[in-house]
Protein backbone atom coordinates (compact mmCIF):
# COMPACT_ATOMS: atom_id res chain seq x y z
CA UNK A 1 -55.51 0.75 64.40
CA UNK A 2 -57.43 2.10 67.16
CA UNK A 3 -56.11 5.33 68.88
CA UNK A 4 -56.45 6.04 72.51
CA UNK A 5 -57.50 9.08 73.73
CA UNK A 6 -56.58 10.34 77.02
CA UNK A 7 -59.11 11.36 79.48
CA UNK A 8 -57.79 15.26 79.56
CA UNK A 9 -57.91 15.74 76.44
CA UNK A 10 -61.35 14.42 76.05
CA UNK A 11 -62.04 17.14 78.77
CA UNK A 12 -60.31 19.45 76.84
CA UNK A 13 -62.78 18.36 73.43
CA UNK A 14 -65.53 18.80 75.64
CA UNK A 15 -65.04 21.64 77.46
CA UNK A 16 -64.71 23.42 73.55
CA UNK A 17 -67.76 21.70 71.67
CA UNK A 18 -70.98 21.33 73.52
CA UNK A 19 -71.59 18.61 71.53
CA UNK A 20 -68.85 16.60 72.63
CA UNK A 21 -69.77 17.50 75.95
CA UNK A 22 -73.42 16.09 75.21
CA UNK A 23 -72.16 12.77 73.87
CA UNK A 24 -69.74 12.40 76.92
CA UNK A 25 -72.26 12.85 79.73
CA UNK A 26 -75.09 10.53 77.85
CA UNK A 27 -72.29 8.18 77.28
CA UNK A 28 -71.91 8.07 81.36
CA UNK A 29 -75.51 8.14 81.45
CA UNK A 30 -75.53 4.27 79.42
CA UNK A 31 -72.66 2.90 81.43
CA UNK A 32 -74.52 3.46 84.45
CA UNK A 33 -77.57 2.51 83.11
CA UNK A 34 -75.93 -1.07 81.94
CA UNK A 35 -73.91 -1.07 85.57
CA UNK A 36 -76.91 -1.18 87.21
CA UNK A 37 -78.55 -4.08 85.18
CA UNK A 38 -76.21 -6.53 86.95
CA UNK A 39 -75.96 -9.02 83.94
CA UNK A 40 -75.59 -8.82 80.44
CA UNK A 41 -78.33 -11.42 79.73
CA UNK A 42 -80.51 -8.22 81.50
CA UNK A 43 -78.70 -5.42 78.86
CA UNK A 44 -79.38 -8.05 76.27
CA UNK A 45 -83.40 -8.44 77.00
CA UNK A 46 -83.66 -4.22 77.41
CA UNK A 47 -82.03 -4.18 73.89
CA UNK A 48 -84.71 -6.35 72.30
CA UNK A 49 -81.88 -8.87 71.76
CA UNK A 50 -82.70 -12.79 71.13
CA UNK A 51 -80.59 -15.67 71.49
């Protein structure tokens, strides 16, 4: 079973460990790098990922 976080707490982790923090704003980093890609075939080919 997964469990859900929710977002102010994960504010709350982060604003206590600056590790957390670390991990949070490279995670935001990725997603925007993978937004901007347009297509997963693109995410796919940056990955080194074959078909």
């Amino acid at each position: 079973m997964i469990k859900t976080v929710s977002k102010s707490k994960i504010v709350q982790y982060a604003a206590n460990d600056q590790e957390i923090a670390e991990c949070i704003q490279k995670a935001e980093h990725v997603g925007r790098w993978f937004y901007n890609m347009h297509a997963v075939e693109n995410i796919y080919t940056a990955l080194g990922v074959k078909p």
